[in-house]
PDB file of N, CA and C in Angstrom:
ATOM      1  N   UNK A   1       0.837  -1.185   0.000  1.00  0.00           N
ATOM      2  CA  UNK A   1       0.000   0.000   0.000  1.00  0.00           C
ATOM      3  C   UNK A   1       0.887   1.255   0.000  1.00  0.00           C
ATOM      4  N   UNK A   2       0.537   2.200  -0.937  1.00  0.00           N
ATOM      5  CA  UNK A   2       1.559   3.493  -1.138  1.00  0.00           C
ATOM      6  C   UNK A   2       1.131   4.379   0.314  1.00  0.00           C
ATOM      7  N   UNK A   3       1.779   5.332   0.460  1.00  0.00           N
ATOM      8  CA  UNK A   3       2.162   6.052   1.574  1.00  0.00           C
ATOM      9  C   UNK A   3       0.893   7.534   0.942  1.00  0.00           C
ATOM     10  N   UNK A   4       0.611   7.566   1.992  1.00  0.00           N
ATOM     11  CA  UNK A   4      -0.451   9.089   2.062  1.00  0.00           C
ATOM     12  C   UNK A   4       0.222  10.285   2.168  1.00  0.00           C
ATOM     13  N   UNK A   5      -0.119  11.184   1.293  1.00  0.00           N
ATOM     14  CA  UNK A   5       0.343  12.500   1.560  1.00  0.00           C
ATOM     15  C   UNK A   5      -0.436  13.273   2.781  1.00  0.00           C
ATOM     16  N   UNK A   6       0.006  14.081   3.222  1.00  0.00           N
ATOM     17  CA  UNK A   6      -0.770  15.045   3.699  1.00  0.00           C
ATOM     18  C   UNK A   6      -0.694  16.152   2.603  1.00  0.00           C
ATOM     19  N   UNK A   7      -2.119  16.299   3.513  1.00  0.00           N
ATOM     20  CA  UNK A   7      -2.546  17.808   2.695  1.00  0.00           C
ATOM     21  C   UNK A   7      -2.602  19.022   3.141  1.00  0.00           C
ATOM     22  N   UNK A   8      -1.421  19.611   2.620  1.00  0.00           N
ATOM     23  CA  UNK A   8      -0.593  20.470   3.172  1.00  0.00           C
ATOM     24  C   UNK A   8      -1.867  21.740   3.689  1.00  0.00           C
ATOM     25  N   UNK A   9      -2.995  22.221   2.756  1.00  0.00           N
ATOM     26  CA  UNK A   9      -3.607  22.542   3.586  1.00  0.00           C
ATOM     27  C   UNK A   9      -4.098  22.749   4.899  1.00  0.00           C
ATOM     28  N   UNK A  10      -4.532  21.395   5.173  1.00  0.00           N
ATOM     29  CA  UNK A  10      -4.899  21.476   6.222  1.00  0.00           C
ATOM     30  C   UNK A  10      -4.014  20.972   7.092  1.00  0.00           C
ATOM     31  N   UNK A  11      -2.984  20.809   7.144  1.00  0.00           N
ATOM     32  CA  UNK A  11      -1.680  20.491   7.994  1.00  0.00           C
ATOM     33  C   UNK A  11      -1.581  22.070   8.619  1.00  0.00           C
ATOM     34  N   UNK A  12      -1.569  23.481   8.230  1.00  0.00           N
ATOM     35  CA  UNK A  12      -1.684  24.236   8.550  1.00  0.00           C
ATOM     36  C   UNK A  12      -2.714  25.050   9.106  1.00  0.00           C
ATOM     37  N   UNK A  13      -3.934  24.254   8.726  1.00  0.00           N
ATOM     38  CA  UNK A  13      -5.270  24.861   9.238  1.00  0.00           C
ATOM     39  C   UNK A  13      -5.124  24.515  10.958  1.00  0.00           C
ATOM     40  N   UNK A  14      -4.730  22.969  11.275  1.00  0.00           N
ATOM     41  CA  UNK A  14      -5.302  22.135  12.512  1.00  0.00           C
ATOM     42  C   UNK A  14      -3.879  22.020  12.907  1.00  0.00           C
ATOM     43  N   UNK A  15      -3.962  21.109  14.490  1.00  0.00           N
ATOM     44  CA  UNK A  15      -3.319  21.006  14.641  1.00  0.00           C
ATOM     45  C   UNK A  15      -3.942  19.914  16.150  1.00  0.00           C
ATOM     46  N   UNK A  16      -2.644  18.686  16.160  1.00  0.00           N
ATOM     47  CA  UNK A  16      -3.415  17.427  17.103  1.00  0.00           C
ATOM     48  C   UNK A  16      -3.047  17.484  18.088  1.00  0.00           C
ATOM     49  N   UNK A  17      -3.706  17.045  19.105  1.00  0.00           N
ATOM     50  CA  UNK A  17      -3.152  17.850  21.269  1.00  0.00           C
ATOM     51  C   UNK A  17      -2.315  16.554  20.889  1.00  0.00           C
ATOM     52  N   UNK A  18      -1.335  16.802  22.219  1.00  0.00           N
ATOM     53  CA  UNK A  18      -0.093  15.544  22.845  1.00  0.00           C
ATOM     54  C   UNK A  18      -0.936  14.387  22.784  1.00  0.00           C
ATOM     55  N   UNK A  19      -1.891  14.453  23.325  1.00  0.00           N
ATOM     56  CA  UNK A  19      -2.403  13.004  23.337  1.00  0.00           C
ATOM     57  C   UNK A  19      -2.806  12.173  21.789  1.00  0.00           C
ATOM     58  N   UNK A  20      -3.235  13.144  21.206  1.00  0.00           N
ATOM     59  CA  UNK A  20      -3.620  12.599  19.867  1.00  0.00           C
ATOM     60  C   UNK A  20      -5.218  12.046  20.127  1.00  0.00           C
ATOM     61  N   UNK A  21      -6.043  12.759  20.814  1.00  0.00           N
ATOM     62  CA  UNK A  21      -7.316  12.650  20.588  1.00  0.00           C
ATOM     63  C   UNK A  21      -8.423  13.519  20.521  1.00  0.00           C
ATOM     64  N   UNK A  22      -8.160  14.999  20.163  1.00  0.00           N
ATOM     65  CA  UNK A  22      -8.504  15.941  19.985  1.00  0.00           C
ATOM     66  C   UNK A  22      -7.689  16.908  18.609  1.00  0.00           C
ATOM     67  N   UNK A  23      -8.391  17.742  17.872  1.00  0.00           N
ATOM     68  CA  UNK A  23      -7.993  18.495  17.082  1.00  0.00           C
ATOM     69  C   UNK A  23      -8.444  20.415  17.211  1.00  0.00           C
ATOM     70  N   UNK A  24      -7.015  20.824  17.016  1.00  0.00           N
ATOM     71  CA  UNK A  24      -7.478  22.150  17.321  1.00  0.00           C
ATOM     72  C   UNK A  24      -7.407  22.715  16.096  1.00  0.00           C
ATOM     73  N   UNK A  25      -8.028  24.084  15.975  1.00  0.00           N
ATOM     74  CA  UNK A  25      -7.772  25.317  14.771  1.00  0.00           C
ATOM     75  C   UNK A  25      -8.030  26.072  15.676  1.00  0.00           C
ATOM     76  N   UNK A  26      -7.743  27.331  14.644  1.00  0.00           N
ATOM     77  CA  UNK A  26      -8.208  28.883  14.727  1.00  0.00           C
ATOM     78  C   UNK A  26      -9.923  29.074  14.842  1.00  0.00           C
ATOM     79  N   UNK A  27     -10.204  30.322  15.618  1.00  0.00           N
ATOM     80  CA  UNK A  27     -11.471  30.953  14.892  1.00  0.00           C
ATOM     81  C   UNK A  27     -11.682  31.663  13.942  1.00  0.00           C
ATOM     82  N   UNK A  28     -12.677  32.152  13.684  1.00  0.00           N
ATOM     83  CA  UNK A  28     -12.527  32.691  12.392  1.00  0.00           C
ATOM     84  C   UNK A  28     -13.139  34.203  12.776  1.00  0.00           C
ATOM     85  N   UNK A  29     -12.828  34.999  11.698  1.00  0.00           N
ATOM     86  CA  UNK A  29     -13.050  36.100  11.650  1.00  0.00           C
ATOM     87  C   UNK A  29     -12.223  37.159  12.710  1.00  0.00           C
ATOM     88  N   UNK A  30     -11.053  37.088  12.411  1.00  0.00           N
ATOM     89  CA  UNK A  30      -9.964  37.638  12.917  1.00  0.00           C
ATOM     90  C   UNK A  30      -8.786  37.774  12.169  1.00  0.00           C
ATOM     91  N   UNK A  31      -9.242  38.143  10.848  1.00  0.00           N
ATOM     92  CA  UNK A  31      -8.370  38.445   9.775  1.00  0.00           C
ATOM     93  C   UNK A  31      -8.541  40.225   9.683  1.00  0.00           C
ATOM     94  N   UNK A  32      -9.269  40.328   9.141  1.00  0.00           N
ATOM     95  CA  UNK A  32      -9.586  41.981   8.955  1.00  0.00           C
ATOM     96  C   UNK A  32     -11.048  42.392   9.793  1.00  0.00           C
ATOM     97  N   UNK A  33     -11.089  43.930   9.066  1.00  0.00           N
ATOM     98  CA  UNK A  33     -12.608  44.631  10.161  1.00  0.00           C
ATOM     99  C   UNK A  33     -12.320  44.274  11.645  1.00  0.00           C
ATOM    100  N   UNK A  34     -11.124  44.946  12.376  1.00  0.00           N
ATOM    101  CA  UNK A  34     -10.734  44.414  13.517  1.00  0.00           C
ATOM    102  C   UNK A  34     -11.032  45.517  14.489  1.00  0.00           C
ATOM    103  N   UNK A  35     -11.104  46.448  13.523  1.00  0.00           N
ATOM    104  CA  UNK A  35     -10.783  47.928  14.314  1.00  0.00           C
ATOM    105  C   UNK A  35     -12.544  48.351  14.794  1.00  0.00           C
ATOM    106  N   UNK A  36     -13.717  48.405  14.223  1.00  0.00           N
ATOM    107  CA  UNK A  36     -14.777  47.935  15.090  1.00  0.00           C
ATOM    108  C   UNK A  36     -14.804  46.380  16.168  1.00  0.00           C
ATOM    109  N   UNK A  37     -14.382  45.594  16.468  1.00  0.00           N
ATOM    110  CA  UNK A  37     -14.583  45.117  17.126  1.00  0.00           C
ATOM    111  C   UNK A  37     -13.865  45.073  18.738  1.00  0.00           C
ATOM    112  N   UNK A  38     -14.495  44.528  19.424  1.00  0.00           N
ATOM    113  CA  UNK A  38     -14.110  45.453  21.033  1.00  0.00           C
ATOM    114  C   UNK A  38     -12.966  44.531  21.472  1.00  0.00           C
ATOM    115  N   UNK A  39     -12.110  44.494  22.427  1.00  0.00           N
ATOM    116  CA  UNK A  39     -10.560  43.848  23.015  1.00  0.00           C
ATOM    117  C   UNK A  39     -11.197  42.578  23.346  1.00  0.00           C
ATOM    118  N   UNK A  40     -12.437  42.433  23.761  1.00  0.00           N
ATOM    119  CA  UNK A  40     -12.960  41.213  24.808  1.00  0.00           C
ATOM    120  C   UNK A  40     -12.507  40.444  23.515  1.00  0.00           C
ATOM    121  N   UNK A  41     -13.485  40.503  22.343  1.00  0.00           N
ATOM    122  CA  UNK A  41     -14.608  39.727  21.328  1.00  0.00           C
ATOM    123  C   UNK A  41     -12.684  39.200  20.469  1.00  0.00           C
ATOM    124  N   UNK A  42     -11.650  40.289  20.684  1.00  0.00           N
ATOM    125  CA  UNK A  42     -10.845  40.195  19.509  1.00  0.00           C
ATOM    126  C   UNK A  42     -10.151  39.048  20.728  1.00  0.00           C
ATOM    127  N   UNK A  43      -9.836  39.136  21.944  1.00  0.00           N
ATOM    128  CA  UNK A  43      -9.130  38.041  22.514  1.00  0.00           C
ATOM    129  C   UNK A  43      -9.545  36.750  22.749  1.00  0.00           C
ATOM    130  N   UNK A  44     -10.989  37.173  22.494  1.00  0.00           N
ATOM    131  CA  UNK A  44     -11.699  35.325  22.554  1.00  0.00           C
ATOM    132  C   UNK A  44     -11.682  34.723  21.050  1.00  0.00           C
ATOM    133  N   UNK A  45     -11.457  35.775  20.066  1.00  0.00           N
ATOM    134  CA  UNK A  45     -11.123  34.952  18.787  1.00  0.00           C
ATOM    135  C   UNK A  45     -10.176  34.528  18.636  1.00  0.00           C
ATOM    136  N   UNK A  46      -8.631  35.081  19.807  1.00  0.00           N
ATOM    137  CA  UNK A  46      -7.363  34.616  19.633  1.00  0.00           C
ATOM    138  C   UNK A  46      -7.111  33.334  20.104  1.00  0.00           C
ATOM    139  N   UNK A  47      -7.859  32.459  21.293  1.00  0.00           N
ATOM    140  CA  UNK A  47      -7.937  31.503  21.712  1.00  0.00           C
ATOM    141  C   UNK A  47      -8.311  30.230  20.537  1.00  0.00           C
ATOM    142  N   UNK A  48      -7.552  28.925  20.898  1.00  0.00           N
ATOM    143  CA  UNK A  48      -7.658  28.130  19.834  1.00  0.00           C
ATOM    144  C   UNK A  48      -9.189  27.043  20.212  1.00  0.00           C
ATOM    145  N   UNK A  49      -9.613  26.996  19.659  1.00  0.00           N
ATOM    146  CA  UNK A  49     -11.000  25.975  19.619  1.00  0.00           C
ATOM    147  C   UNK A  49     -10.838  24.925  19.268  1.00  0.00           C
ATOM    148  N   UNK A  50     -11.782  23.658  20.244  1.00  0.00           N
ATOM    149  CA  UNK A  50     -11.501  22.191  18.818  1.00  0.00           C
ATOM    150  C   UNK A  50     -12.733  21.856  18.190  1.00  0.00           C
ATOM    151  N   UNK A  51     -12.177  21.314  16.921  1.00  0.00           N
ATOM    152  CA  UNK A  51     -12.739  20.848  15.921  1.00  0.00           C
ATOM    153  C   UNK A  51     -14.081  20.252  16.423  1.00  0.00           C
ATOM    154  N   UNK A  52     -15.070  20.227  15.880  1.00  0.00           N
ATOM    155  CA  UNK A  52     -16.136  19.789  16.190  1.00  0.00           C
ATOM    156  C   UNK A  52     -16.146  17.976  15.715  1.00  0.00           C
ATOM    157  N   UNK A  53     -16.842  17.165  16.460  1.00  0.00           N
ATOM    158  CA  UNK A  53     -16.895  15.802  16.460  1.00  0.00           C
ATOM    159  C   UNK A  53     -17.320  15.257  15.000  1.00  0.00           C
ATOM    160  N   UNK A  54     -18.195  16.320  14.532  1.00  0.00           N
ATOM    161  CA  UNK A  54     -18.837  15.786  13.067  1.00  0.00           C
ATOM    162  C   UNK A  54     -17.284  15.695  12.134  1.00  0.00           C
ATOM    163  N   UNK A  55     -16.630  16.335  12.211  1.00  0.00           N
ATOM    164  CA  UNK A  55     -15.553  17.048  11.132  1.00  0.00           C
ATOM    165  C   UNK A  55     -14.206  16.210  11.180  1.00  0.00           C
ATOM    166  N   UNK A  56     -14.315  15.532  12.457  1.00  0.00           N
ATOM    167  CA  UNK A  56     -12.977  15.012  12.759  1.00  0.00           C
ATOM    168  C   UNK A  56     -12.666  14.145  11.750  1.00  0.00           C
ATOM    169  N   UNK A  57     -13.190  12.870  11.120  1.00  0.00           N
ATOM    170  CA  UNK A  57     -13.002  11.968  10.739  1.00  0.00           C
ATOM    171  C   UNK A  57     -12.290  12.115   9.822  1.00  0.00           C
ATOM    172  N   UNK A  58     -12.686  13.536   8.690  1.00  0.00           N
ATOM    173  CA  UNK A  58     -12.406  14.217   7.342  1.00  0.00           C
ATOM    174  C   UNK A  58     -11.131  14.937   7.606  1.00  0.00           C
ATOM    175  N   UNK A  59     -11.096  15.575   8.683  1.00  0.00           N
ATOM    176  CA  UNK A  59      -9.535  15.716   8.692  1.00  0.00           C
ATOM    177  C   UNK A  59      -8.204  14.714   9.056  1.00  0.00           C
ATOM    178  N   UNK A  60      -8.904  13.724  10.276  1.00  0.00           N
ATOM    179  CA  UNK A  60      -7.617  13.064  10.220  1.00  0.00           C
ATOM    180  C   UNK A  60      -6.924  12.182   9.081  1.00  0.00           C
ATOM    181  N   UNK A  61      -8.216  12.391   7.698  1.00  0.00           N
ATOM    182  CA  UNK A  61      -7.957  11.631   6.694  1.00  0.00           C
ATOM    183  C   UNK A  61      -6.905  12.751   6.042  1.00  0.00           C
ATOM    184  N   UNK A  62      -6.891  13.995   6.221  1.00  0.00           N
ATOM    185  CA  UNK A  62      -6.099  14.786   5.610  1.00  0.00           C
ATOM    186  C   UNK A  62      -4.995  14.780   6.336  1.00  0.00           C
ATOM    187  N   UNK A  63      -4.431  14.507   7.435  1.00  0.00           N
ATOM    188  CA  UNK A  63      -3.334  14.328   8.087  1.00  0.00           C
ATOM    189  C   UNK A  63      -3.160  13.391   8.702  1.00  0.00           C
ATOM    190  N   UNK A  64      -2.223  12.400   7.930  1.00  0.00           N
ATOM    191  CA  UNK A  64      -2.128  10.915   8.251  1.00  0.00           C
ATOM    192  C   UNK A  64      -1.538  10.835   9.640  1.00  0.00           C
ATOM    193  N   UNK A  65      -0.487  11.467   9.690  1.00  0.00           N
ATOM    194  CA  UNK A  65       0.285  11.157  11.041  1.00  0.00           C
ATOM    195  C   UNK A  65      -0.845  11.889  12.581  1.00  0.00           C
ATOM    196  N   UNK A  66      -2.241  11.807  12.171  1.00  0.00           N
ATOM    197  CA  UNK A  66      -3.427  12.331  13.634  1.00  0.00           C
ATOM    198  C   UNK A  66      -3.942  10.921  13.551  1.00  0.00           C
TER     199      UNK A  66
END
C-alpha cells in the first residue's frame, strides 16, 4: 500500500493535542474589520477551539500522522 500525503492545507489549518485525541484550529473572523470590534470579542477569537466531532473523521484523513 503506497504512503499518504498530507494535505498540506490542512496540515496548517489544525493542529493534534499531545495526546492525539482531539484536534485544534483557529477561529474565524480575525483576519480583517478588527478595528470595530471590542478587546474582549478580539481576545476570545485569539484563543484556539476544537474541531467539532462531526468534522474530525475528514480531517484526520487529511493528516495521516493524527
Amino acid at each position: 500500500m503506497p504512503k499518504v500525503k498530507t494535505k498540506k492545507s490542512a496540515a496548517k489549518r489544525f493542529r493534534i493535542t499531545g495526546s492525539g485525541k482531539k484536534i485544534l484550529r483557529r477561529k474565524a473572523n480575525k483576519n480583517h474589520l478588527l478595528e470595530h470590534k471590542n478587546a474582549k470579542q478580539r481576545r476570545r477569537l485569539s484563543q484556539l477551539t476544537l474541531v467539532d466531532e462531526s468534522n474530525e473523521k475528514e480531517i484526520r484523513l487529511m493528516l495521516p500522522y493524527g
